[in-house]
C-alpha atoms as a PDB file:
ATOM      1  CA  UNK A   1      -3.093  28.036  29.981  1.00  0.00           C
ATOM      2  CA  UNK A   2      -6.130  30.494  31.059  1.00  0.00           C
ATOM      3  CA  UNK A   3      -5.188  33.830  32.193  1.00  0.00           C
ATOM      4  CA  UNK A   4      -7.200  35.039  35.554  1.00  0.00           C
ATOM      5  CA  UNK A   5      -8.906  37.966  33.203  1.00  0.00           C
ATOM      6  CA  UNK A   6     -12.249  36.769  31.683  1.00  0.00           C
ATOM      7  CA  UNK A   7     -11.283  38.966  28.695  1.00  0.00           C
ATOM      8  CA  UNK A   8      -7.827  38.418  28.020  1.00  0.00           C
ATOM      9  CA  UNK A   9      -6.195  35.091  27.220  1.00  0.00           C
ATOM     10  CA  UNK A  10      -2.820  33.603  27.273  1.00  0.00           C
ATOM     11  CA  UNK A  11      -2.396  32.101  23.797  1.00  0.00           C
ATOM     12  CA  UNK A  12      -0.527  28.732  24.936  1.00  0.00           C
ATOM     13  CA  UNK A  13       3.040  28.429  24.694  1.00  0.00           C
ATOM     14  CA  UNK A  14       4.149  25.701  22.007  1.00  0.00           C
ATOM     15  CA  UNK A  15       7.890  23.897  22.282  1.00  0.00           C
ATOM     16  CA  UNK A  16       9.475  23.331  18.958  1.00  0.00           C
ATOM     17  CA  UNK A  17       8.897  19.534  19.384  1.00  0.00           C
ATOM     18  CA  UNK A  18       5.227  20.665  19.341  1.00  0.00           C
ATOM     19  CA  UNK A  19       5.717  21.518  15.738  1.00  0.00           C
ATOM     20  CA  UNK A  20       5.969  19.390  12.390  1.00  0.00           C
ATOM     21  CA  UNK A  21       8.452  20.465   9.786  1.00  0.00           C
ATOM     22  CA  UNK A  22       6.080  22.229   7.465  1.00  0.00           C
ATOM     23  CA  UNK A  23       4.927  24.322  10.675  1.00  0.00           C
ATOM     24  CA  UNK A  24       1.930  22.498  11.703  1.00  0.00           C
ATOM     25  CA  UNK A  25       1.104  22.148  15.684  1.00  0.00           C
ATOM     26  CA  UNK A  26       0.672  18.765  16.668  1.00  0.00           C
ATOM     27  CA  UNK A  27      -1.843  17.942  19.654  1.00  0.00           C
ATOM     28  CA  UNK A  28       0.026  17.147  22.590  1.00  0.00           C
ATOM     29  CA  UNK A  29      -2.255  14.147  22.991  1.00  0.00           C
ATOM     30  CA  UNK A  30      -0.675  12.742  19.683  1.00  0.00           C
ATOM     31  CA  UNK A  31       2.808  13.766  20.985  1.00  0.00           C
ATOM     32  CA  UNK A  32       3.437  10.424  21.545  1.00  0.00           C
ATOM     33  CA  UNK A  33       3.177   9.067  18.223  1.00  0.00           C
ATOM     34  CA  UNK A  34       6.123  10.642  17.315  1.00  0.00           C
ATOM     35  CA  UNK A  35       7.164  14.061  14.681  1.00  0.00           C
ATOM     36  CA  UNK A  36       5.848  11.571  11.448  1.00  0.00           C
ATOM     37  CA  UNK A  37       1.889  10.678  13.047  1.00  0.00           C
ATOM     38  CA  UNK A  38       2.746   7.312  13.971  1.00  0.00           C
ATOM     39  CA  UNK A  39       2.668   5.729  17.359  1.00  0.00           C
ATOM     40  CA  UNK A  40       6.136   4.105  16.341  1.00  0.00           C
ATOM     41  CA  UNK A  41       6.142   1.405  19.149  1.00  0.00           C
ATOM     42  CA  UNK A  42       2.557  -0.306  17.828  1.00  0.00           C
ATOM     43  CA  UNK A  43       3.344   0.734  14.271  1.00  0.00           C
ATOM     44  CA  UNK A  44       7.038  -1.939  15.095  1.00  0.00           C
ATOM     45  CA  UNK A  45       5.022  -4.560  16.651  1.00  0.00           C
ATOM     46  CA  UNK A  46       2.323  -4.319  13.658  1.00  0.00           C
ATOM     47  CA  UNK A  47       4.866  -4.330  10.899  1.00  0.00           C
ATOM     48  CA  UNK A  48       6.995  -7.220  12.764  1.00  0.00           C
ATOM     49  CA  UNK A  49       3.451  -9.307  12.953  1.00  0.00           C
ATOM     50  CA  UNK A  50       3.007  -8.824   9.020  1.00  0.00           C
ATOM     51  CA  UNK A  51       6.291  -9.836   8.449  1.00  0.00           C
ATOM     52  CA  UNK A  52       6.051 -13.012  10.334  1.00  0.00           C
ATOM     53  CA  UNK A  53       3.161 -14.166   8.954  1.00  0.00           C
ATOM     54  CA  UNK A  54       4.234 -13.723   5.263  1.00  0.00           C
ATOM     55  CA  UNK A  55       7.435 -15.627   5.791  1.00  0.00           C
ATOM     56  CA  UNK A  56       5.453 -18.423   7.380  1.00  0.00           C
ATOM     57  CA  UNK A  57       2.940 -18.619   4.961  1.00  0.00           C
ATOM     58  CA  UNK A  58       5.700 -18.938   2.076  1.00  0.00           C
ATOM     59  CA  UNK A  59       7.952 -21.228   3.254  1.00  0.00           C
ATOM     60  CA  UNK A  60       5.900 -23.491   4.926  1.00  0.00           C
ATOM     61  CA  UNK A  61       3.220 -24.215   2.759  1.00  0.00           C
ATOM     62  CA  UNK A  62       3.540 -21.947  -0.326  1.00  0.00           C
ATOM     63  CA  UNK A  63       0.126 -21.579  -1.491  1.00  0.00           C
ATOM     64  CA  UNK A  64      -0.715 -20.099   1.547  1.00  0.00           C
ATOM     65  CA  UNK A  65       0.483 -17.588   1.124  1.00  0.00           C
ATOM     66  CA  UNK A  66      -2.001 -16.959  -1.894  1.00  0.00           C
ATOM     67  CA  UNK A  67      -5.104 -17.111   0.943  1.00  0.00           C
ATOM     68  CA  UNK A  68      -3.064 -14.381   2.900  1.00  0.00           C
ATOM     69  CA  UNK A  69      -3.048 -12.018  -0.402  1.00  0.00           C
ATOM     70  CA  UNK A  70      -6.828 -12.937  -1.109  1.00  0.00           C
ATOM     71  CA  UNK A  71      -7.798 -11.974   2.426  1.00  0.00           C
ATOM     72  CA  UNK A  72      -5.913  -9.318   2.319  1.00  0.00           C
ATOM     73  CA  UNK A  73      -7.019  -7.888  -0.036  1.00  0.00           C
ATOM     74  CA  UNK A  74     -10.798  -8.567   0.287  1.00  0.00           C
ATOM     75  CA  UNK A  75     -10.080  -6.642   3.615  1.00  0.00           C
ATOM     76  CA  UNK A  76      -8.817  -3.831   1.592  1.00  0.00           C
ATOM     77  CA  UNK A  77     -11.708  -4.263  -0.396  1.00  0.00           C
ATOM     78  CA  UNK A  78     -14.218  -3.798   2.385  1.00  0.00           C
ATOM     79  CA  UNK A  79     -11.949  -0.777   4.122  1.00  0.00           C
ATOM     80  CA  UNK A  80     -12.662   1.014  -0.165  1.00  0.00           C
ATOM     81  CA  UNK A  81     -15.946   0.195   0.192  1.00  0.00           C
ATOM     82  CA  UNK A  82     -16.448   2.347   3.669  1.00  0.00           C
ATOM     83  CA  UNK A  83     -14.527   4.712   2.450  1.00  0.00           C
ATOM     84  CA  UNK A  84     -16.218   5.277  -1.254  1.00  0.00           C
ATOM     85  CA  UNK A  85     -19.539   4.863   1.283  1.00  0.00           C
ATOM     86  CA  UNK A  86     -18.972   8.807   2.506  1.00  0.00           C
ATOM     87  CA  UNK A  87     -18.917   9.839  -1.283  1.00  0.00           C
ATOM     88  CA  UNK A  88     -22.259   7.963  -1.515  1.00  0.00           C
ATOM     89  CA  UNK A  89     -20.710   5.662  -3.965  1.00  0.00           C
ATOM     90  CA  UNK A  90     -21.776   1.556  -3.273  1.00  0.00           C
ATOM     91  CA  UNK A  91     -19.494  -0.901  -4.415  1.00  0.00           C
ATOM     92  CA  UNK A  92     -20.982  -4.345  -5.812  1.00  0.00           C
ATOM     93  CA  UNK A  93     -18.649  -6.281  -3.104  1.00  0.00           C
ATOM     94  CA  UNK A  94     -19.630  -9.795  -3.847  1.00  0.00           C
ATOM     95  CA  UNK A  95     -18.865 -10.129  -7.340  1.00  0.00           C
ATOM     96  CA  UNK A  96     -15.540  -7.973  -6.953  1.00  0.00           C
ATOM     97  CA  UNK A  97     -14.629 -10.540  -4.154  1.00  0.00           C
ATOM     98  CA  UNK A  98     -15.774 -13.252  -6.067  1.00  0.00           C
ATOM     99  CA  UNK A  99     -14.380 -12.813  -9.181  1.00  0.00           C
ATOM    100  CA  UNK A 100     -11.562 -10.944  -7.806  1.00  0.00           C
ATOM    101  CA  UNK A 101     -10.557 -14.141  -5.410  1.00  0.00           C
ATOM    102  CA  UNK A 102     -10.863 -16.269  -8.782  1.00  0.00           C
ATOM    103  CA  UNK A 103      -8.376 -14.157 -10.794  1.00  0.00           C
ATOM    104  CA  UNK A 104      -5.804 -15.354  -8.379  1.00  0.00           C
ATOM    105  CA  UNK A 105      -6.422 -18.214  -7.960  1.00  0.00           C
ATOM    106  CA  UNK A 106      -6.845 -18.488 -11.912  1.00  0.00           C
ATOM    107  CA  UNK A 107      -3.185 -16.737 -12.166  1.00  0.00           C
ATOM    108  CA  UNK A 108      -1.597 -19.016 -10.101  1.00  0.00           C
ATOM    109  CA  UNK A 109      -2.690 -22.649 -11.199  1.00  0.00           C
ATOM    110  CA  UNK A 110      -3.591 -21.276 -14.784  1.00  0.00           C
ATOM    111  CA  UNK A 111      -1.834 -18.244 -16.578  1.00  0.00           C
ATOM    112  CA  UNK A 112      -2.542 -14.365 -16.537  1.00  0.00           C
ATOM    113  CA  UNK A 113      -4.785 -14.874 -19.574  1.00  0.00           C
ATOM    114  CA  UNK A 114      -7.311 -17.149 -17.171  1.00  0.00           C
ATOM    115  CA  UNK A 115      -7.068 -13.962 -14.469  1.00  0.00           C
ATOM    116  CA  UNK A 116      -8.096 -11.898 -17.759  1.00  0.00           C
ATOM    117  CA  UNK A 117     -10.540 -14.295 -18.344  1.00  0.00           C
ATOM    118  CA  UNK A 118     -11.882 -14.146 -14.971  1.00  0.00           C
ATOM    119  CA  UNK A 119     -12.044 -10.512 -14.680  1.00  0.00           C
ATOM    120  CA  UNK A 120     -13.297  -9.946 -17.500  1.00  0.00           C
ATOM    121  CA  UNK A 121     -16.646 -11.832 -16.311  1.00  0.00           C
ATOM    122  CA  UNK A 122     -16.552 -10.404 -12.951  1.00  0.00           C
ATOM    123  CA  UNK A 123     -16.568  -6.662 -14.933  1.00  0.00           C
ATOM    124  CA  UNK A 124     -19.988  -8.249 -16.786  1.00  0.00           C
ATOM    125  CA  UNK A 125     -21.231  -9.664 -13.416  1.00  0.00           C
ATOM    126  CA  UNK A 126     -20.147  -5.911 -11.138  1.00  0.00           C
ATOM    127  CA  UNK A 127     -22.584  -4.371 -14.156  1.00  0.00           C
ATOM    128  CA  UNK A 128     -25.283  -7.267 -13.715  1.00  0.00           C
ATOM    129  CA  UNK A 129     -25.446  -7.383  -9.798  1.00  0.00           C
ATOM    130  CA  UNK A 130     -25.831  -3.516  -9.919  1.00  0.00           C
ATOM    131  CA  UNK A 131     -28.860  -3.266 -12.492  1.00  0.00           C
ATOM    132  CA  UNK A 132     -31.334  -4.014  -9.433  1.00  0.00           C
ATOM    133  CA  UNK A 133     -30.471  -1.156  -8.172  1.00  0.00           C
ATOM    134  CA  UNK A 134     -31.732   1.314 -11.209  1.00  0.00           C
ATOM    135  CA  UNK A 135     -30.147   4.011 -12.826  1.00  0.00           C
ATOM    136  CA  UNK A 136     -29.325   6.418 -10.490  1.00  0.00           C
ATOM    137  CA  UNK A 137     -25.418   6.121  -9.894  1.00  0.00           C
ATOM    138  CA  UNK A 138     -25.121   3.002 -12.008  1.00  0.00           C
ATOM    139  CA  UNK A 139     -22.215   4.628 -14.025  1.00  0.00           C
ATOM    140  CA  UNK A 140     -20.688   6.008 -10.827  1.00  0.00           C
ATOM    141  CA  UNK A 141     -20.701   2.911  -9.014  1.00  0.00           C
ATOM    142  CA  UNK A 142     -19.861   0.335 -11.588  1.00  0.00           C
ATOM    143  CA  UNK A 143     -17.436   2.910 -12.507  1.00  0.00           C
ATOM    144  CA  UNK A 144     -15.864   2.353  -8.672  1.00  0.00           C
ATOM    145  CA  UNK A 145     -16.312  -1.398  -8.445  1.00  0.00           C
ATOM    146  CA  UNK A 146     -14.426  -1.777 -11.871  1.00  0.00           C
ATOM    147  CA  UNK A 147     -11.841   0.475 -10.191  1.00  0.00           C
ATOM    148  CA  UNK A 148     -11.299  -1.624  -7.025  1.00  0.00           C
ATOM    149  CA  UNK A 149     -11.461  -4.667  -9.262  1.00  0.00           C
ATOM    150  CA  UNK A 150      -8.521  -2.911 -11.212  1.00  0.00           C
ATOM    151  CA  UNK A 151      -6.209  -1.781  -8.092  1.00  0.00           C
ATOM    152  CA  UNK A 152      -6.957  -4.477  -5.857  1.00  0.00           C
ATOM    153  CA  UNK A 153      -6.809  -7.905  -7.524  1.00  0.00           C
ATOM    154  CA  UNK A 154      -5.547  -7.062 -11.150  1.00  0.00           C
ATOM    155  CA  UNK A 155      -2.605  -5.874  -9.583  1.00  0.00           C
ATOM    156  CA  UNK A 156      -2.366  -8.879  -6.946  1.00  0.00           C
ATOM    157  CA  UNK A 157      -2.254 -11.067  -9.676  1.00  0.00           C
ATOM    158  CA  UNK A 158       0.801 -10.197 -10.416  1.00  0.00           C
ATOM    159  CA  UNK A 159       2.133 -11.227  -6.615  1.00  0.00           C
ATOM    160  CA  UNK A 160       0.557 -14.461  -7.525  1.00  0.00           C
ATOM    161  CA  UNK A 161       2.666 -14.827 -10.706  1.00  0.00           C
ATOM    162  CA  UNK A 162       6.040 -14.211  -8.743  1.00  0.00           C
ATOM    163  CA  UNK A 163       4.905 -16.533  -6.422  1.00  0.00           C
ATOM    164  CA  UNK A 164       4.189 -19.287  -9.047  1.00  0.00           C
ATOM    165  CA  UNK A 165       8.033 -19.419  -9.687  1.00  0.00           C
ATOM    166  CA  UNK A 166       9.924 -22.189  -8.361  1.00  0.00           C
ATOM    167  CA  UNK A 167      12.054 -19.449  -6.813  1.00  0.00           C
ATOM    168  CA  UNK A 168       8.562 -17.998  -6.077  1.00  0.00           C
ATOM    169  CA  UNK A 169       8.973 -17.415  -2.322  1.00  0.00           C
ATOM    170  CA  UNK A 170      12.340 -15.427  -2.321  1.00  0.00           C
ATOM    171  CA  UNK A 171      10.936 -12.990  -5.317  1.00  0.00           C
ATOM    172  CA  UNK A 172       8.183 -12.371  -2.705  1.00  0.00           C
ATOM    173  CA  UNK A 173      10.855 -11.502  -0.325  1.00  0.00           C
ATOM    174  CA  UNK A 174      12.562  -9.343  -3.140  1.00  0.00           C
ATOM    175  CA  UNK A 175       9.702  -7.754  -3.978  1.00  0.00           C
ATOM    176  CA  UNK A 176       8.937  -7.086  -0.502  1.00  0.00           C
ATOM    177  CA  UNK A 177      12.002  -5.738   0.758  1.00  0.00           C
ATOM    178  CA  UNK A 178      12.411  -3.539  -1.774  1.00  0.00           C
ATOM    179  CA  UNK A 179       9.045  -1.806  -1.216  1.00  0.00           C
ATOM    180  CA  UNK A 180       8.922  -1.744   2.391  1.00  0.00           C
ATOM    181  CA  UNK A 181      12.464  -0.901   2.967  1.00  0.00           C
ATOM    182  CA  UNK A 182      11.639   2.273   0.816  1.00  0.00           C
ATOM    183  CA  UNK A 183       8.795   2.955   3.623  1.00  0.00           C
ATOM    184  CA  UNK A 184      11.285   2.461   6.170  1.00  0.00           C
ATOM    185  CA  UNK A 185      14.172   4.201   4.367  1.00  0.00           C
ATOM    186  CA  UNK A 186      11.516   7.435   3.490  1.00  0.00           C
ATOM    187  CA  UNK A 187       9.812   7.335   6.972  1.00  0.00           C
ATOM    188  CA  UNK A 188      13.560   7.839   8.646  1.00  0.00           C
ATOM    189  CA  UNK A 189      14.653  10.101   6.381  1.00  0.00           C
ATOM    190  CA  UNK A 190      11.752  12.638   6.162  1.00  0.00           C
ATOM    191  CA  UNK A 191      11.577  12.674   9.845  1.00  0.00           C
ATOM    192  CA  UNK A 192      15.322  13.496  11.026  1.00  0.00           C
ATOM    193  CA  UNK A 193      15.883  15.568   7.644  1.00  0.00           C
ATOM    194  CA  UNK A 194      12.473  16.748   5.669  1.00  0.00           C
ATOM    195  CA  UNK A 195      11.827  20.357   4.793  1.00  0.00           C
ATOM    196  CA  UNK A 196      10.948  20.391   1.289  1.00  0.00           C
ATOM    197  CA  UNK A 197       7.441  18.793   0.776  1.00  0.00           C
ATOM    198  CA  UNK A 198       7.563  16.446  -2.563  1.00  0.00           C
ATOM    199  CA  UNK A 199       3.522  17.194  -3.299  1.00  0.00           C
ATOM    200  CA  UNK A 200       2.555  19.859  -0.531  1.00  0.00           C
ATOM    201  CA  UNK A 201      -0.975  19.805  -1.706  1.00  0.00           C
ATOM    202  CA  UNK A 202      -1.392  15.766  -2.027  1.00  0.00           C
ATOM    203  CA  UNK A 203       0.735  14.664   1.024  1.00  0.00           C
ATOM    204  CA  UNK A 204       2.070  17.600   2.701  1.00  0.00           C
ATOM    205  CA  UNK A 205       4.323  14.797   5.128  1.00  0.00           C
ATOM    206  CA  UNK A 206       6.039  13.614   1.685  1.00  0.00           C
ATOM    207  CA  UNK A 207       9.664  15.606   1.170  1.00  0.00           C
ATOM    208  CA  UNK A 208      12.712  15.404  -1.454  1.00  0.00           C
ATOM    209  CA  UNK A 209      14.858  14.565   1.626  1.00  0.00           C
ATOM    210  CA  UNK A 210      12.646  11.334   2.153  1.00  0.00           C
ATOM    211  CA  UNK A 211      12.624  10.280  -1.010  1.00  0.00           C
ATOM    212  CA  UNK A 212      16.172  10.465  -1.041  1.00  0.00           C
ATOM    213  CA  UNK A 213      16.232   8.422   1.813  1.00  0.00           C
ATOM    214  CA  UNK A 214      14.276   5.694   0.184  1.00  0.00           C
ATOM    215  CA  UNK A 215      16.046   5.576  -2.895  1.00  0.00           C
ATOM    216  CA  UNK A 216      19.194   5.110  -0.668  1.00  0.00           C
ATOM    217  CA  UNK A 217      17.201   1.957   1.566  1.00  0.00           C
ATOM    218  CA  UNK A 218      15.928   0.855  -1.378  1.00  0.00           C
ATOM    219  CA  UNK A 219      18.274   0.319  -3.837  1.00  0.00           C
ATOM    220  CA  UNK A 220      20.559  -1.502  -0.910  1.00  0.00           C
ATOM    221  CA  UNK A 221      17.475  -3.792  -0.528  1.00  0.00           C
ATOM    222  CA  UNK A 222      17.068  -4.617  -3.724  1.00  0.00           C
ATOM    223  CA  UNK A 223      21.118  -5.548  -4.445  1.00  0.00           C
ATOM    224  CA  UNK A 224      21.024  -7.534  -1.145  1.00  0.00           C
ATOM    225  CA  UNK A 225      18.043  -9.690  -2.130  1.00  0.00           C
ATOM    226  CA  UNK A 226      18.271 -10.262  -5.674  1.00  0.00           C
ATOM    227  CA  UNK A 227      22.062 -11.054  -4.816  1.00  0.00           C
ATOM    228  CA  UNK A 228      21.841 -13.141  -1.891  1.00  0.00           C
ATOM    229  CA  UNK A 229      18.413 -14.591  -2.730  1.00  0.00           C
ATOM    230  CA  UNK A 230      18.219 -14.698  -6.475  1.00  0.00           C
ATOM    231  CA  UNK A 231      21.459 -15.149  -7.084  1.00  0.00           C
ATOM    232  CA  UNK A 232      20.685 -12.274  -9.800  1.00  0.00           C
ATOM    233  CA  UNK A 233      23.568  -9.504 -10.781  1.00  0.00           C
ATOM    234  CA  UNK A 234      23.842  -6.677  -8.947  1.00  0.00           C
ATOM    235  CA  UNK A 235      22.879  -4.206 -11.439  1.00  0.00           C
ATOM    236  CA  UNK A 236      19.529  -6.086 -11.519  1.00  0.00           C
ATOM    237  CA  UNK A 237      18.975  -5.336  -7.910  1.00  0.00           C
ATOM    238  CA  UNK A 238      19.536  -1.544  -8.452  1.00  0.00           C
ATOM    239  CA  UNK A 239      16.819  -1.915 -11.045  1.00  0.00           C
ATOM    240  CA  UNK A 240      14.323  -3.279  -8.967  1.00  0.00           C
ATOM    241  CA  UNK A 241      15.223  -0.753  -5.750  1.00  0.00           C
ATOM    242  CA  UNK A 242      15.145   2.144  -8.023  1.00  0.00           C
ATOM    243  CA  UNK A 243      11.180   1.011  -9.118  1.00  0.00           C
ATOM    244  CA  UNK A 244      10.493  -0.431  -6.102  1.00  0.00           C
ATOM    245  CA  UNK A 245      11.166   3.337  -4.245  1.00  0.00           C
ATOM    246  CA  UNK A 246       9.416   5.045  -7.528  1.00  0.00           C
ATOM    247  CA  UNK A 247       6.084   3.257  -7.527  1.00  0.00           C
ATOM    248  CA  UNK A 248       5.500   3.179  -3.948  1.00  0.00           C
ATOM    249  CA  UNK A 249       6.001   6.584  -4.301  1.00  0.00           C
ATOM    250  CA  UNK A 250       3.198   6.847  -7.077  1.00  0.00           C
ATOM    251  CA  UNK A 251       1.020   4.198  -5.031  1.00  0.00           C
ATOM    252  CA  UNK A 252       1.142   6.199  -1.735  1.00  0.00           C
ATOM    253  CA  UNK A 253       0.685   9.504  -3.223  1.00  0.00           C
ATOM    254  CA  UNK A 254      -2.382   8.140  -5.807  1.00  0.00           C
ATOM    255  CA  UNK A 255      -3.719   6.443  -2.362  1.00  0.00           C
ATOM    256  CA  UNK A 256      -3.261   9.429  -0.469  1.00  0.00           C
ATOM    257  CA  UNK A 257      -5.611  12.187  -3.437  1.00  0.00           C
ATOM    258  CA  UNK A 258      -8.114   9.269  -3.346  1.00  0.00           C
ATOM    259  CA  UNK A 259      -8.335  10.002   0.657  1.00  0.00           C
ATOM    260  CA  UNK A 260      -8.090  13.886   0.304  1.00  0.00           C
ATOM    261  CA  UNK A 261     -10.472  13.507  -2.305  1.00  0.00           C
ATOM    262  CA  UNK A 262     -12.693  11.681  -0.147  1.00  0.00           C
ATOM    263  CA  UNK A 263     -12.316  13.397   2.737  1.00  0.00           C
ATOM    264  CA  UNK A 264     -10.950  11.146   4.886  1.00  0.00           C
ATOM    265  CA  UNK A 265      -7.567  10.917   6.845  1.00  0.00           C
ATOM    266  CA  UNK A 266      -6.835   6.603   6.847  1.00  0.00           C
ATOM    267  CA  UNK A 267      -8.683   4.290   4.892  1.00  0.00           C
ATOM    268  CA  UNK A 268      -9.218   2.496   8.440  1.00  0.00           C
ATOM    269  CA  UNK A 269      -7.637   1.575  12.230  1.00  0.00           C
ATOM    270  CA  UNK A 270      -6.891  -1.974  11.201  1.00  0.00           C
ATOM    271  CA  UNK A 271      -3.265  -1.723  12.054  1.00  0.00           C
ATOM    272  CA  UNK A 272      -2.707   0.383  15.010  1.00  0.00           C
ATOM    273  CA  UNK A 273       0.544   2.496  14.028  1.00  0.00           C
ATOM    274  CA  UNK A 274      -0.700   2.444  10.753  1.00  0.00           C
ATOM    275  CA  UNK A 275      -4.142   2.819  10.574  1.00  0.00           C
ATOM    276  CA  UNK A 276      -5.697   1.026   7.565  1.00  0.00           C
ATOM    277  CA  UNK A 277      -4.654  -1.887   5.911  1.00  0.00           C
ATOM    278  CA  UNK A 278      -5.213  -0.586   2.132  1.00  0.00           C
ATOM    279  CA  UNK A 279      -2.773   1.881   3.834  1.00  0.00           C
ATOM    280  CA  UNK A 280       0.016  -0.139   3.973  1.00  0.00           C
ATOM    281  CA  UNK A 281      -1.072  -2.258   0.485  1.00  0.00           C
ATOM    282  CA  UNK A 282      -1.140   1.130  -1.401  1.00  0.00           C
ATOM    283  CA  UNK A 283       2.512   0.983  -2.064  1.00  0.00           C
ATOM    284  CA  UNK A 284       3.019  -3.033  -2.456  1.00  0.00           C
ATOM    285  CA  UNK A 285       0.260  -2.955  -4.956  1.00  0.00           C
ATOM    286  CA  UNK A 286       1.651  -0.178  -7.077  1.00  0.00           C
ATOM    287  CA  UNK A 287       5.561  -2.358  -7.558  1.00  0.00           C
ATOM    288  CA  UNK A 288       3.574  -5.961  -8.014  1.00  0.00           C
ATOM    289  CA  UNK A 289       3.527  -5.610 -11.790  1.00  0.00           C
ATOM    290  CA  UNK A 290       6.725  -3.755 -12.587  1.00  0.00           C
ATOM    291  CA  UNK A 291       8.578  -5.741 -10.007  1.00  0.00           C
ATOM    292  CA  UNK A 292       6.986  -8.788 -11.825  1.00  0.00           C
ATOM    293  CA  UNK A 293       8.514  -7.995 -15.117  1.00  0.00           C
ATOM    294  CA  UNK A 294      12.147  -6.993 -13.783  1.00  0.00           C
ATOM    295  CA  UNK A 295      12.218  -9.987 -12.494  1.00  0.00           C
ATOM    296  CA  UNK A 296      10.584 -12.317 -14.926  1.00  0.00           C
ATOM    297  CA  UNK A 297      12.362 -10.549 -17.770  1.00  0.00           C
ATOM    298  CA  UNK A 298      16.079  -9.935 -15.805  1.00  0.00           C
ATOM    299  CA  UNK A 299      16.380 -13.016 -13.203  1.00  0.00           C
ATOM    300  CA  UNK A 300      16.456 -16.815 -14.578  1.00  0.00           C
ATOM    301  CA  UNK A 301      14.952 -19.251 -12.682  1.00  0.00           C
ATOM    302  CA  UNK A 302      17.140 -21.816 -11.835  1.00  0.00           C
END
């Protein structure tokens, strides 16, 4: 509000809801989207979608669901590559894609070793592709394509190998739950009870009281599924909760210093509600392996 003076103004007055917990104002055209940044009604409808379409895909036809995690991820593959574009860095897409797409595929109807196999040609044809290009940020960008080859499909592989299972589709589910109802258990949490940031100068929105929160959602996840849907012990569902809430942890934090360090706020506006999609896959990809090996090591297959 402008005061009548031409030399004196008003400074405008600011309700508490105005306000985020670490004492930030929020614009009151992103009022709406709620104390957490999220426009909670699309970010619902988004996460409801996803969910749908990776229950379909697994128990109709269960290698479809391994052309959902390929496109997904080459989509989170082209959201890096925008991103890594305003640090002037080019990723060699196609033979990341490529050979990335083949390591899954390889994992599935072969073993891990073909996946290591297959990326370790597609690190050999990320340095190839990018020799046309000369020397100048040849280190720097094979450096980032290996990278991306790395967090993208070396860790999807190991969604793949869970899915493989005869049980395959309900470890998905397992795996799943337990990282998303972390999200859910965190996002809840932090916003009715957050006031001590976890990693003020990585993810200021992160707090103790969240992560309490998600240990809580995610540990009850984990018994439920590997209970109801395993038929696994108890104890083994606590395992997988407790490293499901840990590594999304590490995965959303490590996701969010790549952004700060990039500059950028999402990776993309994919989702609406939650704006990229490597924004959502930051967390899933960080529990794929060590959700893998809980339960490959802890649940038989029957």
């Amino acid at each position: 509000m402008r005061s009548e003076s031409p030399h004196e103004e008003t400074p405008p007055v600011v309700s508490p809801d105005e306000l985020t917990p670490d004492g930030e104002v929020i614009p009151a055209v992103a009022l709406k989207t709620g104390r957490a940044g999220r426009n909670l009604p699309a970010s619902i409808a988004v996460g409801v979608g996803l969910i749908a379409m990776v229950v379909v895909s697994l128990f109709v036809v269960k290698e479809a669901f391994i052309a959902v995690v390929a496109v997904a991820l080459a989509i989170g593959l082209f959201e890096l590559t925008r991103a890594f574009g305003t640090a002037r860095i080019a990723l060699p897409v196609l033979p990341i894609v490529t050979g990335g797409t083949i390591m899954l595929v390889g994992a599935y109807y072969g073993s891990m070793e073909t996946a290591a196999v297959a990326m370790a040609l597609t690190v050999l044809g990320t340095m190839v592709w990018r020799l046309s290009d000369g020397a100048e940020g040849f280190v720097r960008d094979v450096s980032a394509g290996i990278f991306s080859l790395a967090y993208l499909y070396l860790m999807g592989s190991f969604v793949v190998l869970m899915l493989k299972e005869d049980d395959g589709p309900w470890r998905i589910v397992a795996f799943i739950a337990a990282t998303v109802a972390s999200d859910i258990g965190g996002y809840v949490a932090g916003v009715l009870f957050g006031k001590h940031p976890m990693a003020p100068t990585i993810s200021p929105k992160k707090s103790w009281e969240g992560f309490a929160g998600s240990l809580l959602v995610g540990v009850g996840a984990g018994i439920a599924t590997v209970t109801l849907a395993l038929d696994g012990r108890w104890w083994v569902g606590i395992v997988l909760g407790l490293a499901g809430v840990v590594f999304a942890t590490l995965g959303d934090l490590s996701e969010s210093l790549i952004k700060r360090d990039l500059g950028i706020k999402d990776m993309g506006d994919l989702l609406p509600g939650h704006g990229g999609l490597m924004d959502r896959l930051d967390s899933l990809i960080a529990v794929a392996p060590v959700a893998w090996l809980i339960l490959y090591t802890l649940v038989e297959v029957p």
